[in-house]
PDB file of N, CA and C in Angstrom:
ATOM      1  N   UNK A   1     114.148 105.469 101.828  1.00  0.00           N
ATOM      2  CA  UNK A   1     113.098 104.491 101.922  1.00  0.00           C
ATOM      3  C   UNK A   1     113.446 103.272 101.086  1.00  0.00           C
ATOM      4  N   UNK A   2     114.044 103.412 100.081  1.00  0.00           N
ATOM      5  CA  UNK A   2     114.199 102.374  98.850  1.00  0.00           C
ATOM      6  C   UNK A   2     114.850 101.507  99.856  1.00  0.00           C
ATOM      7  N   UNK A   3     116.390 101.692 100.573  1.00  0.00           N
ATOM      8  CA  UNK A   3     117.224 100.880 101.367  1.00  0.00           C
ATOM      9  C   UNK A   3     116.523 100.162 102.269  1.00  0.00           C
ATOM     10  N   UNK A   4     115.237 101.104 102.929  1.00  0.00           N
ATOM     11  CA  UNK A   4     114.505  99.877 103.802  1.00  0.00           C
ATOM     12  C   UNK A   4     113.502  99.076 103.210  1.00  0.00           C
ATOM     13  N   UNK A   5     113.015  99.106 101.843  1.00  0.00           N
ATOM     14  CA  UNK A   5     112.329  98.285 101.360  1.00  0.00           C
ATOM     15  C   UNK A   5     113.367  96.972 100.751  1.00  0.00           C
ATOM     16  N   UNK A   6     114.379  97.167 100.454  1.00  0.00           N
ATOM     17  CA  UNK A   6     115.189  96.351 100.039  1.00  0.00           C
ATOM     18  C   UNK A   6     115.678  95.521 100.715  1.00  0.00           C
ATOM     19  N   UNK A   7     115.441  95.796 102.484  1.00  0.00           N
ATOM     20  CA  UNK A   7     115.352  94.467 103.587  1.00  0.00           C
ATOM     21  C   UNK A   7     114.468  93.931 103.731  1.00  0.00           C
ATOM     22  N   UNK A   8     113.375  93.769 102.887  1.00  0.00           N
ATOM     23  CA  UNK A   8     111.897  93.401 102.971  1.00  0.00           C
ATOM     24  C   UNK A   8     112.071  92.226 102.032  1.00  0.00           C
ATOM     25  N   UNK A   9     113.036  92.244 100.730  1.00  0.00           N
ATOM     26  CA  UNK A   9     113.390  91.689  99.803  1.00  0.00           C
ATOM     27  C   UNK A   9     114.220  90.470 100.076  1.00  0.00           C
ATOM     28  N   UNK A  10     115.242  90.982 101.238  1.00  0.00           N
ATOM     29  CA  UNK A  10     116.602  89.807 101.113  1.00  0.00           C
ATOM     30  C   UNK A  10     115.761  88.400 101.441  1.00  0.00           C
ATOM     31  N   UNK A  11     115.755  87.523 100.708  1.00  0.00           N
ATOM     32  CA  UNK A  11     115.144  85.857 101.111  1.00  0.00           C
ATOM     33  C   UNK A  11     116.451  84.987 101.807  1.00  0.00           C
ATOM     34  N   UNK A  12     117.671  85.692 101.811  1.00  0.00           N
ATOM     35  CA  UNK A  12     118.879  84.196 102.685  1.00  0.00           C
ATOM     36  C   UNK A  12     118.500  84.849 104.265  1.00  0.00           C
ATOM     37  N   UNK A  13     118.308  83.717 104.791  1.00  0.00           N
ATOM     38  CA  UNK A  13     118.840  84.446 105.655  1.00  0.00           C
ATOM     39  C   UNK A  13     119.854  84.915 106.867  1.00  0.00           C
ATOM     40  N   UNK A  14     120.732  84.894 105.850  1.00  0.00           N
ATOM     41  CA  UNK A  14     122.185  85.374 105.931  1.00  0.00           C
ATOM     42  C   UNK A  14     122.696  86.495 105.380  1.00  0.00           C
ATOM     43  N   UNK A  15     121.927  87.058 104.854  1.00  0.00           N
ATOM     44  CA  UNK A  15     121.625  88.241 103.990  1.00  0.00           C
ATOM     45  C   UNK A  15     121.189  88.911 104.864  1.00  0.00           C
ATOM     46  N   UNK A  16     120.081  89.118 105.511  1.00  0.00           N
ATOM     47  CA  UNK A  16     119.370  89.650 106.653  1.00  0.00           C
ATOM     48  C   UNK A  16     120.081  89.517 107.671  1.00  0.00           C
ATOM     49  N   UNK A  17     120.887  88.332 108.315  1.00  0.00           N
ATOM     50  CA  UNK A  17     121.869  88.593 109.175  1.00  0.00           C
ATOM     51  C   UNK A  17     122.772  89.814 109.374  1.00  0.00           C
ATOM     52  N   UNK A  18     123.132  89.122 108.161  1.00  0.00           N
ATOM     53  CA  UNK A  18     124.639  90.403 107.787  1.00  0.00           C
ATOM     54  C   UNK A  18     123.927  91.882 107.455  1.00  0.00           C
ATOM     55  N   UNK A  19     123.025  91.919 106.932  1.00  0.00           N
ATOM     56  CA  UNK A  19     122.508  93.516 107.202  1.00  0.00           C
ATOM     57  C   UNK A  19     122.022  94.172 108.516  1.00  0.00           C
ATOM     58  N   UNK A  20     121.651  92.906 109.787  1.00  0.00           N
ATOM     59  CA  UNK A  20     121.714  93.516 110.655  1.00  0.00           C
ATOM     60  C   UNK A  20     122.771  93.623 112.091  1.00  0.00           C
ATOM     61  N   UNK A  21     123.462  92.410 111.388  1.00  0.00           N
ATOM     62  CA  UNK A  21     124.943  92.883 112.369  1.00  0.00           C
ATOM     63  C   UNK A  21     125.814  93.710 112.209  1.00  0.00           C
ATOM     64  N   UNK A  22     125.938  94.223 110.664  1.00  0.00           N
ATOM     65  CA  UNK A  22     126.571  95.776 110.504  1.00  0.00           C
ATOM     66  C   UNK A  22     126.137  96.954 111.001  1.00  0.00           C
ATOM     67  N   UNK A  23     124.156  97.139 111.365  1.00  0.00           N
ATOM     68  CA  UNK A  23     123.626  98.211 111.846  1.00  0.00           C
ATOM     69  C   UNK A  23     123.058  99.253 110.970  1.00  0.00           C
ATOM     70  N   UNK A  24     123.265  98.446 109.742  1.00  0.00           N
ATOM     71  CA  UNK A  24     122.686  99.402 108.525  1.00  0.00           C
ATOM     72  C   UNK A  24     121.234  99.561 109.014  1.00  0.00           C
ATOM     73  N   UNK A  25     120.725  98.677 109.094  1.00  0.00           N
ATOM     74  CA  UNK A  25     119.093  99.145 109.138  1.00  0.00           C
ATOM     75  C   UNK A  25     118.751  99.526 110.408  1.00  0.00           C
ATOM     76  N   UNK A  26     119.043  99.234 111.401  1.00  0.00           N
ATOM     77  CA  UNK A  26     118.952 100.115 112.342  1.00  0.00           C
ATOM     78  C   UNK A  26     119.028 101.572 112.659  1.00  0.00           C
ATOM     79  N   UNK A  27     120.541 101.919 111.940  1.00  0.00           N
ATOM     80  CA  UNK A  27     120.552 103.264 111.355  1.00  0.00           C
ATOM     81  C   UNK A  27     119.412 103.797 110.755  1.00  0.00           C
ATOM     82  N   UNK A  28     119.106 103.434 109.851  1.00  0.00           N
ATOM     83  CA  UNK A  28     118.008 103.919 108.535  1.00  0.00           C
ATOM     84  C   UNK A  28     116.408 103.911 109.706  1.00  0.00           C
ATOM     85  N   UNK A  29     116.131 103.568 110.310  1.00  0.00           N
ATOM     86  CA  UNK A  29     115.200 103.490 111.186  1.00  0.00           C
ATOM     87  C   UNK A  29     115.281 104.035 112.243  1.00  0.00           C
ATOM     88  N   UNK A  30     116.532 104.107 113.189  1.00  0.00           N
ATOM     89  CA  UNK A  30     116.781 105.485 114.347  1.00  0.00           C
ATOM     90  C   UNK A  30     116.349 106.262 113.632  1.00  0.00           C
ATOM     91  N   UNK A  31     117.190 107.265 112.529  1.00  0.00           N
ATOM     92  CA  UNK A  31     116.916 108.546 111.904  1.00  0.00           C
ATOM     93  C   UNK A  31     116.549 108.512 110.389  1.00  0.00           C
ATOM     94  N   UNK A  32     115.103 107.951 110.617  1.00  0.00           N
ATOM     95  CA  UNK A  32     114.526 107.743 109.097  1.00  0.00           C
ATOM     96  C   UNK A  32     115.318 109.218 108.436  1.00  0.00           C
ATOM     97  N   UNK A  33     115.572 109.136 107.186  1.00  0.00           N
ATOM     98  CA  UNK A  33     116.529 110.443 106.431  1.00  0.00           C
ATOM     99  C   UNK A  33     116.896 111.207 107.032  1.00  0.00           C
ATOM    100  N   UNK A  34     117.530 110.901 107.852  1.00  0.00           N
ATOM    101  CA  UNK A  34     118.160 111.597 108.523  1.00  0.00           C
ATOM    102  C   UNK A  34     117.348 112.870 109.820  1.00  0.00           C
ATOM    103  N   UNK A  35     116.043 112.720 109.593  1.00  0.00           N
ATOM    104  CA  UNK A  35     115.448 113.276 110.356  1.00  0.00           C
ATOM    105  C   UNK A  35     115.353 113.379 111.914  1.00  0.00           C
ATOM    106  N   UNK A  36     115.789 113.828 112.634  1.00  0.00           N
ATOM    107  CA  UNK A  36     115.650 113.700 114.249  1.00  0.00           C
ATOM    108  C   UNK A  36     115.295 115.225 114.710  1.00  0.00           C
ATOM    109  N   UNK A  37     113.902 115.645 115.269  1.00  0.00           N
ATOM    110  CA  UNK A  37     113.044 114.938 115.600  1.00  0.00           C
ATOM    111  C   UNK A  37     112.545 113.937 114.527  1.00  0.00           C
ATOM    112  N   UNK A  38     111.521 112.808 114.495  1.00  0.00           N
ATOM    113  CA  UNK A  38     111.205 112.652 113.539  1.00  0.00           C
ATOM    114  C   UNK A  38     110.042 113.117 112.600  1.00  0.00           C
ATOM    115  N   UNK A  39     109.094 112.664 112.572  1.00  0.00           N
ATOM    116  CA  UNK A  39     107.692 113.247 111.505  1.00  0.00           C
ATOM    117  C   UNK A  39     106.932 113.868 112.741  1.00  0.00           C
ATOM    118  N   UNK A  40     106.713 115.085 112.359  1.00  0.00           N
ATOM    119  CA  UNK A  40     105.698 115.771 112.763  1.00  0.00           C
ATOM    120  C   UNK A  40     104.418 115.704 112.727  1.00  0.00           C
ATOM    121  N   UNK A  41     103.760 114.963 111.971  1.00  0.00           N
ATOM    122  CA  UNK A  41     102.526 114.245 111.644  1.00  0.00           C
ATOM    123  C   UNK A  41     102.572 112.792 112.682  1.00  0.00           C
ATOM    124  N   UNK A  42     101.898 112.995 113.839  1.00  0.00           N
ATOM    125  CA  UNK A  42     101.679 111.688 114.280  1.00  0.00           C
ATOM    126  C   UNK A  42     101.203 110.548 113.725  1.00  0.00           C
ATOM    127  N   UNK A  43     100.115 110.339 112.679  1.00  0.00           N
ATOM    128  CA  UNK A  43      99.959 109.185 111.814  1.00  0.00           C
ATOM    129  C   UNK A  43     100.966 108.965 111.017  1.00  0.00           C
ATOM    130  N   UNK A  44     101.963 109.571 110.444  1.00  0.00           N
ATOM    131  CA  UNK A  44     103.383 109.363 109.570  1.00  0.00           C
ATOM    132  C   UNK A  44     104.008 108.794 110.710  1.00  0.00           C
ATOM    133  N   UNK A  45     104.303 109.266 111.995  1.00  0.00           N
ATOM    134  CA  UNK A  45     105.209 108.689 113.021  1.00  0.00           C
ATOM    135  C   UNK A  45     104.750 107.267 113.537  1.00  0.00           C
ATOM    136  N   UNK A  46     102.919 107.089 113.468  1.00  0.00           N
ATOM    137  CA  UNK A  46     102.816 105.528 113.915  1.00  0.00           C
ATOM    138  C   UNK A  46     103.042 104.858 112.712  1.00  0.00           C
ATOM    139  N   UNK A  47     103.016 105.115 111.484  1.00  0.00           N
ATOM    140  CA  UNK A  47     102.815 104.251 110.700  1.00  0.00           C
ATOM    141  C   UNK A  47     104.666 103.524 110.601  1.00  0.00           C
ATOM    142  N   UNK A  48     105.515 104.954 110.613  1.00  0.00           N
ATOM    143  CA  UNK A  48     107.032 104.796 110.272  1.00  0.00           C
ATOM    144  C   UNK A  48     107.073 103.822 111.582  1.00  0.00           C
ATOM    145  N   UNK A  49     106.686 103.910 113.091  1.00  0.00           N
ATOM    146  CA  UNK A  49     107.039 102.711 114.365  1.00  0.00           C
ATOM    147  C   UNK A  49     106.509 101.853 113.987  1.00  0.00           C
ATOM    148  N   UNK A  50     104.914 101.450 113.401  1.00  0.00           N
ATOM    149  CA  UNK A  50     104.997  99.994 112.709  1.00  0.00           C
ATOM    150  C   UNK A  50     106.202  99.623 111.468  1.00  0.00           C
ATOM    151  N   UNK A  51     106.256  99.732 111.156  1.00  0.00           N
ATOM    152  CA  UNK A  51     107.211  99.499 109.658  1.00  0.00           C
ATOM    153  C   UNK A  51     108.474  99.039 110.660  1.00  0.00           C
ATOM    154  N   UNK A  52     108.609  99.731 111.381  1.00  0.00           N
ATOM    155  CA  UNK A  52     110.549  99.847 112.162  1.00  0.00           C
ATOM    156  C   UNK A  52     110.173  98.647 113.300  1.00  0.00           C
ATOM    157  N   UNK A  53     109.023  98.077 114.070  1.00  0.00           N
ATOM    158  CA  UNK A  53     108.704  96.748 114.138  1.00  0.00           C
ATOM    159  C   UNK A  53     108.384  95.383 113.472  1.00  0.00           C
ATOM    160  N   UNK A  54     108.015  95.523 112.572  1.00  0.00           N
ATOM    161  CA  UNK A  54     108.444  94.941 111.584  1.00  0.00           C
ATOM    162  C   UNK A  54     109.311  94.780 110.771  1.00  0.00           C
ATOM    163  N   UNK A  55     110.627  95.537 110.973  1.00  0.00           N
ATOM    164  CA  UNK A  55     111.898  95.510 110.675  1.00  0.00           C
ATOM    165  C   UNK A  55     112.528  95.059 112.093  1.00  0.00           C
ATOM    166  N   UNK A  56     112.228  95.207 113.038  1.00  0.00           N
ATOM    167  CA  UNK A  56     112.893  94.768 113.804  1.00  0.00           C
ATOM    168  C   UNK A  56     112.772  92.989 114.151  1.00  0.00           C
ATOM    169  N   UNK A  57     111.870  92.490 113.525  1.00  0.00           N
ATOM    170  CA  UNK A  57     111.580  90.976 113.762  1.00  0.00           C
ATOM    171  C   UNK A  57     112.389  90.126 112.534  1.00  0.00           C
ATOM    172  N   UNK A  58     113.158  91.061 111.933  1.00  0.00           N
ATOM    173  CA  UNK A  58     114.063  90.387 110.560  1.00  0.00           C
ATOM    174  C   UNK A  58     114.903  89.507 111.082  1.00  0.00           C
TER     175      UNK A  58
END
């Protein structure tokens, strides 16, 4: 979680570029910790698809 709060942080944005043309955060958001399926708790699972839309507009 820390790694995806820390794209919340980057202000260049070239910073945010480059973190998402490598695929880092994409990764970290396909398989939040590595989890696949993911959360078994459907309110944990909408809340984690908002968050990962709002990562996706970086």
């Amino acid at each position: 979680m820390g790694a995806v709060c820390l794209a919340f942080e980057l202000e260049l944005p070239a910073s945010r570029k480059a973190l998402g043309d490598r695929g880092y955060l994409q990764a970290l958001l396909r398989e939040p910790f590595g989890l696949s399926p993911h959360f078994e708790s459907e309110l944990t699972q909408y809340r984690w698809n908002a968050i990962c839309d709002v990562m996706g507009e970086m």
